[in-house]
C-alpha atoms as a PDB file:
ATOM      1  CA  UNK A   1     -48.424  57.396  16.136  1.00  0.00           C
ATOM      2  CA  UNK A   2     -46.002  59.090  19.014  1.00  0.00           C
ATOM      3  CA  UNK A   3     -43.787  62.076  18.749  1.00  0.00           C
ATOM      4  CA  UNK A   4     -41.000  59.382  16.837  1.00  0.00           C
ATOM      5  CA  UNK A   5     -42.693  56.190  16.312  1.00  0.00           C
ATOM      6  CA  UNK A   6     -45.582  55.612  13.914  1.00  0.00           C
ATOM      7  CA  UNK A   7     -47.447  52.423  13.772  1.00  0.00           C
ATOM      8  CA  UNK A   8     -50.089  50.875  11.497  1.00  0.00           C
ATOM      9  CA  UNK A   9     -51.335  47.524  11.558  1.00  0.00           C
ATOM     10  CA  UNK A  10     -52.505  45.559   8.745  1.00  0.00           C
ATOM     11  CA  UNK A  11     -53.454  41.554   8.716  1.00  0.00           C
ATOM     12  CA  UNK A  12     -51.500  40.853  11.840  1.00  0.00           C
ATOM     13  CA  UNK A  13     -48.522  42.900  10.921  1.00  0.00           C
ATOM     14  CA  UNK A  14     -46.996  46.160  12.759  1.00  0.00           C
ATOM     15  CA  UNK A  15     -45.483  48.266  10.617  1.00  0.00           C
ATOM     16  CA  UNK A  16     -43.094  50.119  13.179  1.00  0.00           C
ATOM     17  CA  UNK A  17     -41.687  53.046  11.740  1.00  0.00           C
ATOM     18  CA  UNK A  18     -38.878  55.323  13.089  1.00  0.00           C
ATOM     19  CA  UNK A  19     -39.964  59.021  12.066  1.00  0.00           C
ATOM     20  CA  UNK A  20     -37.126  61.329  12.963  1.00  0.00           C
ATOM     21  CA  UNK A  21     -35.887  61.123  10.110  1.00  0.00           C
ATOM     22  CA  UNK A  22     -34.648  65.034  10.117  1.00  0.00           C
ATOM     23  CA  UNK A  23     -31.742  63.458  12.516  1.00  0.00           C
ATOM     24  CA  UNK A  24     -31.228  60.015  10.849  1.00  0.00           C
ATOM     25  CA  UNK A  25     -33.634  58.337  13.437  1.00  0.00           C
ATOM     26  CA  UNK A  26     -30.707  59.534  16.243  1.00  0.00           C
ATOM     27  CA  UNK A  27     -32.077  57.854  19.748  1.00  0.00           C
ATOM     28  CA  UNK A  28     -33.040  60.410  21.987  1.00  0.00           C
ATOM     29  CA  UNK A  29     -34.896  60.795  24.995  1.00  0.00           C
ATOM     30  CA  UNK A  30     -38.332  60.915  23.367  1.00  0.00           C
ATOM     31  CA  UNK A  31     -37.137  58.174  20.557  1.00  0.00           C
ATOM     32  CA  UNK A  32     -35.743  55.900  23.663  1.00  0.00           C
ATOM     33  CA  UNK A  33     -39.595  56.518  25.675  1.00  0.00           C
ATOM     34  CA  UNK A  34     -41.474  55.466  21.984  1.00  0.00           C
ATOM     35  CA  UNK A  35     -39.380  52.515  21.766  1.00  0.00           C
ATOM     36  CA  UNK A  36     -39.950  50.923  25.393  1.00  0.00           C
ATOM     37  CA  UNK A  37     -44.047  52.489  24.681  1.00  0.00           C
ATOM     38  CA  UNK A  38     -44.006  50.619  21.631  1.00  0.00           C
ATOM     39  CA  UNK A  39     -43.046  47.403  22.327  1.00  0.00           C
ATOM     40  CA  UNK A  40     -44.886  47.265  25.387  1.00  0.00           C
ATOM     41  CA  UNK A  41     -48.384  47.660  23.279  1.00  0.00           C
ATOM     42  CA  UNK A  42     -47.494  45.782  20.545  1.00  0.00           C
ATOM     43  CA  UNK A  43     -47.043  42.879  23.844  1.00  0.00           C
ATOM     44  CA  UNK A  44     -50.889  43.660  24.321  1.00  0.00           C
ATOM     45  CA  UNK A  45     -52.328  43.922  21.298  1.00  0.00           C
ATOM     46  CA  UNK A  46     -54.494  40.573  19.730  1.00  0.00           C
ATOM     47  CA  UNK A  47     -54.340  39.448  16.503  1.00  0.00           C
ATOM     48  CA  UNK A  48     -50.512  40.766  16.108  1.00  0.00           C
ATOM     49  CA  UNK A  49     -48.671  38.139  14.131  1.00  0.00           C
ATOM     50  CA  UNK A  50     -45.260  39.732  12.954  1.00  0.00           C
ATOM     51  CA  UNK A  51     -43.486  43.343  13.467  1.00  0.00           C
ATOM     52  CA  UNK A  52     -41.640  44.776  10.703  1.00  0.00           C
ATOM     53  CA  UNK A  53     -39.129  47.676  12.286  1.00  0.00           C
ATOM     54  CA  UNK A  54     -37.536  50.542  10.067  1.00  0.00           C
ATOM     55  CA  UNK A  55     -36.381  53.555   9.697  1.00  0.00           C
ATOM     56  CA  UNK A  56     -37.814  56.500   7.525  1.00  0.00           C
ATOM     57  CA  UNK A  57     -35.747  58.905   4.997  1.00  0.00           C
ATOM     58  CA  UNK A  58     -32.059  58.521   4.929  1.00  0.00           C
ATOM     59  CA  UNK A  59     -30.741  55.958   7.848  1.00  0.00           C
ATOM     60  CA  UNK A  60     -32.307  52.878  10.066  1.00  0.00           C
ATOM     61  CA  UNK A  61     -30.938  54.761  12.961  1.00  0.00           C
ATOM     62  CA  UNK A  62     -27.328  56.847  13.142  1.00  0.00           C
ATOM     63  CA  UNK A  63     -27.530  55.733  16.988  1.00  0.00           C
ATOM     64  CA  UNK A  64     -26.984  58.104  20.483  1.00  0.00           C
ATOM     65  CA  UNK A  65     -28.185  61.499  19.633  1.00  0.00           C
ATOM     66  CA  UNK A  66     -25.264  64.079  19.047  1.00  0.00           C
ATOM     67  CA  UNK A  67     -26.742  66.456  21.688  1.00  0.00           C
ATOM     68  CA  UNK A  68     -26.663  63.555  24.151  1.00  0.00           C
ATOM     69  CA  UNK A  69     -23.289  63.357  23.875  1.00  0.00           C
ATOM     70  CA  UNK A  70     -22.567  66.699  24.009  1.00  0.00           C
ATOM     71  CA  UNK A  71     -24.778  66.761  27.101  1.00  0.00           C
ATOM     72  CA  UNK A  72     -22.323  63.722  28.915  1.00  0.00           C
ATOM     73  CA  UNK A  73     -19.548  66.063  28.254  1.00  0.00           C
ATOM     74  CA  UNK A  74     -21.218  68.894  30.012  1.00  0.00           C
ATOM     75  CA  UNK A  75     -22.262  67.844  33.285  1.00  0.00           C
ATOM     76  CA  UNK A  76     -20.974  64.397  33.671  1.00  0.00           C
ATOM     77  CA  UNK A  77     -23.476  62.547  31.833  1.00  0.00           C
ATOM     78  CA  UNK A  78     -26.901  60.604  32.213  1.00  0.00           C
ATOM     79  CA  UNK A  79     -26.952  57.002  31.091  1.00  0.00           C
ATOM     80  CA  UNK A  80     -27.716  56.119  27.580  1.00  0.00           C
ATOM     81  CA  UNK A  81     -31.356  56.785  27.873  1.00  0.00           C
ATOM     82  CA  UNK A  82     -31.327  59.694  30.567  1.00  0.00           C
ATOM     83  CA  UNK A  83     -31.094  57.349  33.913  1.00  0.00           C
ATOM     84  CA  UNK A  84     -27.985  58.336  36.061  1.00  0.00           C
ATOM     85  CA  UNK A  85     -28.432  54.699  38.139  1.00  0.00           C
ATOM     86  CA  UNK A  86     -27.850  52.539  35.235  1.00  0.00           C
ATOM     87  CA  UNK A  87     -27.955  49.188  37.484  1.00  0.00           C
ATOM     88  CA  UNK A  88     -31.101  49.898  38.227  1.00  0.00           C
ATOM     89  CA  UNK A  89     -33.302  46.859  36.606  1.00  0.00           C
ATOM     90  CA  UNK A  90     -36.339  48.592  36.011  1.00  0.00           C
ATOM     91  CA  UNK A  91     -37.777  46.363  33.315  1.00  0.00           C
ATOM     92  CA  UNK A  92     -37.321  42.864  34.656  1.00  0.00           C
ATOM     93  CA  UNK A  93     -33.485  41.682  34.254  1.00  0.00           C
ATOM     94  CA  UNK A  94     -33.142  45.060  31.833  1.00  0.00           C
ATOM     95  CA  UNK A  95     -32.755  48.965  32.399  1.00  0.00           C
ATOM     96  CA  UNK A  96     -34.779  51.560  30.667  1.00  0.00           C
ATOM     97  CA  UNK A  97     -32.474  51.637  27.833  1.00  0.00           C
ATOM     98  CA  UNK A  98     -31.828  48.011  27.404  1.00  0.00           C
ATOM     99  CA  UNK A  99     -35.666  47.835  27.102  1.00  0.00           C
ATOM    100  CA  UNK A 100     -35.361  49.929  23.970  1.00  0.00           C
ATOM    101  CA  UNK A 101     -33.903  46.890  22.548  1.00  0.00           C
ATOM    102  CA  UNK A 102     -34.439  43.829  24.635  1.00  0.00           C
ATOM    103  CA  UNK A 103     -38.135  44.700  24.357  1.00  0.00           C
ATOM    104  CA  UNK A 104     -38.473  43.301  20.567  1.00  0.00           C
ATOM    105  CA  UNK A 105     -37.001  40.294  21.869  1.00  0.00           C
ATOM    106  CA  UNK A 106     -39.336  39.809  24.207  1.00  0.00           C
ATOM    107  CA  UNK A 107     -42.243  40.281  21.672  1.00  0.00           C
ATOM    108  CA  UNK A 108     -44.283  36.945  21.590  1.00  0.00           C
ATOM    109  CA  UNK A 109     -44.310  37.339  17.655  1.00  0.00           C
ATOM    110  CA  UNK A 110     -41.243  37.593  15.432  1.00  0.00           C
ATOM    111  CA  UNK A 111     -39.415  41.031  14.641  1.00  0.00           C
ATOM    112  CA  UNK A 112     -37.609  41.818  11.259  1.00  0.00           C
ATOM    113  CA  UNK A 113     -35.456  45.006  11.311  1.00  0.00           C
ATOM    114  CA  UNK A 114     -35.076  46.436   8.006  1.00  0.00           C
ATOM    115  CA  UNK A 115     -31.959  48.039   7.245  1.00  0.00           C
ATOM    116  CA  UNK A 116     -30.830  50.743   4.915  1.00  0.00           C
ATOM    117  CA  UNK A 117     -28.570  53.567   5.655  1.00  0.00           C
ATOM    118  CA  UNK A 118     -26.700  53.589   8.743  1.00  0.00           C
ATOM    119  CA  UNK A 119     -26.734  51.637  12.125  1.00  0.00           C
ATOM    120  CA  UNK A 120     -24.498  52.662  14.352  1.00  0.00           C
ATOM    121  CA  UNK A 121     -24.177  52.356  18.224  1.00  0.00           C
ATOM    122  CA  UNK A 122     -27.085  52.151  19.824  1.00  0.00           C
ATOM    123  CA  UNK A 123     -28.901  51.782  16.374  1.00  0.00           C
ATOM    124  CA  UNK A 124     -27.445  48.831  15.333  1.00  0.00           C
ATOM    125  CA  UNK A 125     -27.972  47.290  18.746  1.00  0.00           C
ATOM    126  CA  UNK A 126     -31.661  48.100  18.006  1.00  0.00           C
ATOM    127  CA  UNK A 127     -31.504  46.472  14.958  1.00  0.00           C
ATOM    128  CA  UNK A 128     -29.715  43.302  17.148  1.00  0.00           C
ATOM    129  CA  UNK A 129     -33.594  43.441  19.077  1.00  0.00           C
ATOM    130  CA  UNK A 130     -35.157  41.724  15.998  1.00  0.00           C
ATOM    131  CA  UNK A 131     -35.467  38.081  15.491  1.00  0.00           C
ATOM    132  CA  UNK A 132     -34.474  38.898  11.588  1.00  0.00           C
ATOM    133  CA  UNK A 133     -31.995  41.893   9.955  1.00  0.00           C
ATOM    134  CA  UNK A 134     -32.267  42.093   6.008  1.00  0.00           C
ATOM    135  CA  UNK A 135     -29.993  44.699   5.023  1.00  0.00           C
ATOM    136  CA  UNK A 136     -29.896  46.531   1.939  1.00  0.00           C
ATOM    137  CA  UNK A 137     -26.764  46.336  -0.340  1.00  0.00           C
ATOM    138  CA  UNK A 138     -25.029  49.988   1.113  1.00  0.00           C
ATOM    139  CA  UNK A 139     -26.207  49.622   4.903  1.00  0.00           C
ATOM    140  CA  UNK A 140     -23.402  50.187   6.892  1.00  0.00           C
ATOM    141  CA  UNK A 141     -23.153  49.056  10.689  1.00  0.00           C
ATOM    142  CA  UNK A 142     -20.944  49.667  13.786  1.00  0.00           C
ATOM    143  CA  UNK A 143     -20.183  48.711  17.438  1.00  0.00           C
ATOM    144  CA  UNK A 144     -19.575  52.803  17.924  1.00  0.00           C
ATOM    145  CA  UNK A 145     -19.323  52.989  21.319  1.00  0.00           C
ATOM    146  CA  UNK A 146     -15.486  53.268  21.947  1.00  0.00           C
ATOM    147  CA  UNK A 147     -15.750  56.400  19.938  1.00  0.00           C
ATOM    148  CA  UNK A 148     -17.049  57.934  22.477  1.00  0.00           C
ATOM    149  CA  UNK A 149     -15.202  56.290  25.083  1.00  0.00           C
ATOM    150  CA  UNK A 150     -18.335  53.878  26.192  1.00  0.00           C
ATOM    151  CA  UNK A 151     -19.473  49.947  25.897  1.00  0.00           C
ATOM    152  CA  UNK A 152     -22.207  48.910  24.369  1.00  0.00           C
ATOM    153  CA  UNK A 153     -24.810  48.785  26.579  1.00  0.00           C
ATOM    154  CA  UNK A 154     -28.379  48.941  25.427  1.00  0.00           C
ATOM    155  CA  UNK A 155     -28.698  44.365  25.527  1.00  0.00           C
ATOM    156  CA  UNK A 156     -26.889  44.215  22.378  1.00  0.00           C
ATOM    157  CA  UNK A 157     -24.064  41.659  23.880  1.00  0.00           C
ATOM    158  CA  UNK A 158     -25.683  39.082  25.068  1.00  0.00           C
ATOM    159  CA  UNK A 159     -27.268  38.835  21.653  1.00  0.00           C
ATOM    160  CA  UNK A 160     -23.927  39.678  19.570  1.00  0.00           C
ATOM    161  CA  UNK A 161     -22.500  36.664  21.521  1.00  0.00           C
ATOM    162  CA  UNK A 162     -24.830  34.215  20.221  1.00  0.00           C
ATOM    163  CA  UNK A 163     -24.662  35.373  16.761  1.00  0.00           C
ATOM    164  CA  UNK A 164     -20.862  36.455  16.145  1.00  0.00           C
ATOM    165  CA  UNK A 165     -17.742  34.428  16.309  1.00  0.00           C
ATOM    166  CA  UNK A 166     -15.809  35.818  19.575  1.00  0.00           C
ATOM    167  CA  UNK A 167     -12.672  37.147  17.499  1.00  0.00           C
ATOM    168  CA  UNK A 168     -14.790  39.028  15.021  1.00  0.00           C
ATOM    169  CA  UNK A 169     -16.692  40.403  17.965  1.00  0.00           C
ATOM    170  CA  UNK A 170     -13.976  41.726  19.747  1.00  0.00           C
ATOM    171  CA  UNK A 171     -12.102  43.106  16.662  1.00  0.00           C
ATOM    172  CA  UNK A 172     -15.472  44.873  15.655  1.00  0.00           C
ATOM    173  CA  UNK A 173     -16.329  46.295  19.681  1.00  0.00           C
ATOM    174  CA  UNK A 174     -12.330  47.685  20.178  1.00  0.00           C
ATOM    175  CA  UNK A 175     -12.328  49.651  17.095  1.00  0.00           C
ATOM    176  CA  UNK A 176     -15.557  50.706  16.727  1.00  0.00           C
ATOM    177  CA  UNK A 177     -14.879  49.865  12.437  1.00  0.00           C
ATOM    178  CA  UNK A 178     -17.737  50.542  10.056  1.00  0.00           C
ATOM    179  CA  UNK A 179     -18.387  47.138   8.133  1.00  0.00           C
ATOM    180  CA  UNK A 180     -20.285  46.956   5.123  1.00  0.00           C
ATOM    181  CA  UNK A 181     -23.617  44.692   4.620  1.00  0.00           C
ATOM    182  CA  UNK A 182     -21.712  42.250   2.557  1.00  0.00           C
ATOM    183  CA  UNK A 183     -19.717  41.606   6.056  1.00  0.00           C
ATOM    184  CA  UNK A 184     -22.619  41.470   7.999  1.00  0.00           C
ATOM    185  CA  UNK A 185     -23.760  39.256   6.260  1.00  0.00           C
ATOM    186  CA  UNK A 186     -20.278  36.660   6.418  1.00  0.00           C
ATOM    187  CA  UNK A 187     -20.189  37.744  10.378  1.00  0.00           C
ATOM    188  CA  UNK A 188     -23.872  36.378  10.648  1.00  0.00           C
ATOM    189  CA  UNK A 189     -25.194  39.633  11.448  1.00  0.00           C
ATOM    190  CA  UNK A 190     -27.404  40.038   8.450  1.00  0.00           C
ATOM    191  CA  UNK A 191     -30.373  37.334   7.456  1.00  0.00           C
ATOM    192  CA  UNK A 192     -30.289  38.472   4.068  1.00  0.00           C
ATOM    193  CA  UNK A 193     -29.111  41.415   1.528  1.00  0.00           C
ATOM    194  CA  UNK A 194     -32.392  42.811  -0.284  1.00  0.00           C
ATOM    195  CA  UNK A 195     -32.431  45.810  -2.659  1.00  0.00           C
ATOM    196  CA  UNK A 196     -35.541  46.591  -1.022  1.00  0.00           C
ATOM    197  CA  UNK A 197     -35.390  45.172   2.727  1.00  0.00           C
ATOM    198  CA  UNK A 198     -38.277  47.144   3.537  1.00  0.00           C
ATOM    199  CA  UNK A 199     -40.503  45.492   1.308  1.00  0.00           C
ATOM    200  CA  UNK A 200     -38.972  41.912   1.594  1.00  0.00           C
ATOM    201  CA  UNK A 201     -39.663  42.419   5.299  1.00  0.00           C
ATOM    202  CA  UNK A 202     -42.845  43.133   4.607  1.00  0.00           C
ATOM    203  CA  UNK A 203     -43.219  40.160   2.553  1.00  0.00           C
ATOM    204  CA  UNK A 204     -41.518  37.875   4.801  1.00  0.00           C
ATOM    205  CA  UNK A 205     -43.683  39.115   7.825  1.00  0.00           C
ATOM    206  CA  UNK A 206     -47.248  38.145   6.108  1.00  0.00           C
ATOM    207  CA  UNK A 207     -45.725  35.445   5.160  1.00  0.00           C
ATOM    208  CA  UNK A 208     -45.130  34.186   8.748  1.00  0.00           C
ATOM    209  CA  UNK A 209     -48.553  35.913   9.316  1.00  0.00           C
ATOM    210  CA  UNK A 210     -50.199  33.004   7.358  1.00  0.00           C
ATOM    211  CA  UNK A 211     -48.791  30.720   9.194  1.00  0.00           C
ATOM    212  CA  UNK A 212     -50.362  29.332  12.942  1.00  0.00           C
ATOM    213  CA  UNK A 213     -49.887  32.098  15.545  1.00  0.00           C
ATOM    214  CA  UNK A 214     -49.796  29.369  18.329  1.00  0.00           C
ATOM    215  CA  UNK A 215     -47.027  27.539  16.280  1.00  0.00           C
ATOM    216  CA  UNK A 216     -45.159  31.125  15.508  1.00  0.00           C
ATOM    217  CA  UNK A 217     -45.264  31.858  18.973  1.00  0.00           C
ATOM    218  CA  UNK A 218     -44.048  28.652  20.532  1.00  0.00           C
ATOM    219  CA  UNK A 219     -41.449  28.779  18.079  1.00  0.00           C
ATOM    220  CA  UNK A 220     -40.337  32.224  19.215  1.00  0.00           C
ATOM    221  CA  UNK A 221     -40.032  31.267  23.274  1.00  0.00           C
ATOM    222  CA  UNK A 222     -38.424  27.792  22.439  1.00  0.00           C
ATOM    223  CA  UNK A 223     -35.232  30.076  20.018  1.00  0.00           C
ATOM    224  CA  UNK A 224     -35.361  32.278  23.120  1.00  0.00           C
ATOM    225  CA  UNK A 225     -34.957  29.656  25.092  1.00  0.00           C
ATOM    226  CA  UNK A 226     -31.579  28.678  23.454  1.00  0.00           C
ATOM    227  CA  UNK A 227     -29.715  31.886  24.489  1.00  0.00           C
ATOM    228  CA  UNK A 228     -28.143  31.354  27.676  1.00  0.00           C
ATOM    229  CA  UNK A 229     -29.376  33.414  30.891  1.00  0.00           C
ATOM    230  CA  UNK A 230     -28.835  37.063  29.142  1.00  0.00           C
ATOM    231  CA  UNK A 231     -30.094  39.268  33.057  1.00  0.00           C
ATOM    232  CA  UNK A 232     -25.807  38.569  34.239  1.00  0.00           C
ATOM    233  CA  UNK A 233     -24.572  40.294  30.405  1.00  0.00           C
ATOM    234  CA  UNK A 234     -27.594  42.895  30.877  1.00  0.00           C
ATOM    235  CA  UNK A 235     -26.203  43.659  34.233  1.00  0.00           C
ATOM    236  CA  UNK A 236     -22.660  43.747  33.499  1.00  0.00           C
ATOM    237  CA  UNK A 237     -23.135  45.907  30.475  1.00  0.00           C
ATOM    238  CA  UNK A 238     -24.862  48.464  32.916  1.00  0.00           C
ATOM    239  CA  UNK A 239     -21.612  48.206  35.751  1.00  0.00           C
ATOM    240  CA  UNK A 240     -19.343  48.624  33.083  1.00  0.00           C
ATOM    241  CA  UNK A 241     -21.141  51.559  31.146  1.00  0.00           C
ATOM    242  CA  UNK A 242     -21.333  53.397  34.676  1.00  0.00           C
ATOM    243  CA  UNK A 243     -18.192  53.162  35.395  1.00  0.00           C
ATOM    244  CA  UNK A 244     -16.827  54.912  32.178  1.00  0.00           C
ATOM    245  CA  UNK A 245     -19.790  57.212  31.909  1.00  0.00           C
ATOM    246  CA  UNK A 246     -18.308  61.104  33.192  1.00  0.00           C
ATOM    247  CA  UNK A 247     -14.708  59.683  33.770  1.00  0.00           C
ATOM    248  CA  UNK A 248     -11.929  61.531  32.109  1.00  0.00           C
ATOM    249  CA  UNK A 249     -10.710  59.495  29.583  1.00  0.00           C
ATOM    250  CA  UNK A 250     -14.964  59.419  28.125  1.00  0.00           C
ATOM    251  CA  UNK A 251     -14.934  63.428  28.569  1.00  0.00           C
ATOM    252  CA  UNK A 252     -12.000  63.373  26.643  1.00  0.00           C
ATOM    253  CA  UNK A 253     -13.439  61.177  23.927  1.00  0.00           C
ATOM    254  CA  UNK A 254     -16.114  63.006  23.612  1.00  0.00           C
ATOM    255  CA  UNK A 255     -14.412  66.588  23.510  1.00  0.00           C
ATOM    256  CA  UNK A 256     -12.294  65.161  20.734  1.00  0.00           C
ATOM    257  CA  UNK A 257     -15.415  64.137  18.823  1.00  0.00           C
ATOM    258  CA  UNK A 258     -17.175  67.619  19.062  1.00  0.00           C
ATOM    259  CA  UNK A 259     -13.787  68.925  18.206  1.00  0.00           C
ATOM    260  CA  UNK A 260     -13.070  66.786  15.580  1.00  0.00           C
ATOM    261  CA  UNK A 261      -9.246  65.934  16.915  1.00  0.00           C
ATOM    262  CA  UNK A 262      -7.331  62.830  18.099  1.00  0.00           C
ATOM    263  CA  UNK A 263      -7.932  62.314  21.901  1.00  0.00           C
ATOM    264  CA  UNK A 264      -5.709  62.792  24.584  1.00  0.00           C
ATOM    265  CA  UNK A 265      -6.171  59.869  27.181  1.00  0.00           C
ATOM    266  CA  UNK A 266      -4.658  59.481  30.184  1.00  0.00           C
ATOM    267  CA  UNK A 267      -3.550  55.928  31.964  1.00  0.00           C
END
């Protein structure tokens, strides 16, 4: 258990909880340091065979926490995450906050997210970190980023590229839309639609549990080994996001937010 991840183990399986659930599992600093912490034990811990991710009470995760916004529009920002230098690769080809995400990817075991609620922004690119999304039949998901004036930038597109057709993925990053499970689902963003995805997670995880662990895991690094090289996306994200990160057409995006009024951009 950490301050906003809780974690139990039973016959090979992680049970990896989100608990903030007071603020819809909203990533902030503390939830971003219990992700990276998380992921990096689960790495070094024998016997694991599956991870099962969630989200307590109302949401998966509702993404960037309001107050780090708020904070951006303040003083000019920190990087999704808190780190100004957002180039910096400080967990191989990834950046502190990519490695909230890119670190379930890098798990030697497989990862199904279950979904219910909300996952926007950053929390659906979380949910992009498992091998596996089941989704239940009201989740709702977003690219939210350009709401705030911001990319996505936490590893989500070198992942959204393999799994989305490029139209769909363009059409869903410029507008930032809400789309419901069922599209998910026809975009190739959902495995499956469960009334209970928690428990069918569950289920699915000892099922691959049963299974060889030498198998599982060989399994796992030759499908990772399909992606192309993701470290150029991972990078790019990170120019990109630093670039628009305290500029005055982001300030302005997210002062409209807070103020709930259309923006005023600039060219």
């Amino acid at each position: 258990m950490t301050g906003r991840i809780a974690v139990t183990i039973t016959d090979g399986v992680a049970d990896v909880r989100l608990t903030r659930a007071d603020k819809m599992n909203a990533l902030d600093a503390a939830m971003f340091e219990a992700l990276v912490d998380t992921a990096a034990r689960l790495q070094q811990t024998k016997g694991l065979r599956a991870v099962v991710l969630s989200g307590e009470g109302r949401a998966f995760c509702a993404g960037l926490d309001m107050g780090r916004f708020a904070a951006m529009n303040d003083n000019g920002g920190h990087g999704t995450g808190g780190f100004r230098d957002l180039t910096a690769r400080t967990h191989g080809i990834a950046n502190h906050a990519q490695q909230a995400v890119w670190g379930w990817r890098q798990l030697p075991v497989p990862v199904i997210a279950a979904v219910h609620g909300v996952s926007f922004g950053g929390g659906f690119q979380l949910a992009l970190g498992a091998d596996m999304r089941f989704l239940s039949p009201d989740a709702r998901m977003s690219i939210m980023e350009i709401k705030w004036g911001l990319v996505p930038d936490m590893a989500g597109t070198p992942i959204l590229a393999s799994l989305v057709r490029d139209d769909i993925l363009r059409e869903l990053t410029f507008t930032g839309r809400i789309f419901s499970a069922q599209e998910a689902l026809s975009y190739g963003l959902a495995t499956r639609i469960c009334d209970d995805p928690y428990t069918a997670a569950l289920e699915t995880a000892l099922e691959i549990a049963g299974k060889s662990p030498d198998a599982v895991r060989a399994a796992k690094r030759m499908l990772n080994a399909l992606l192309p090289d993701p470290a150029p996306a991972l990078l790019a994200e990170s120019v990109e996001q630093q670039k628009l990160m305290g500029s005055p057409n982001q300030a302005e995006a997210v002062r409209a937010n807070l103020e709930k009024r259309a923006p005023k951009f600039l060219d």
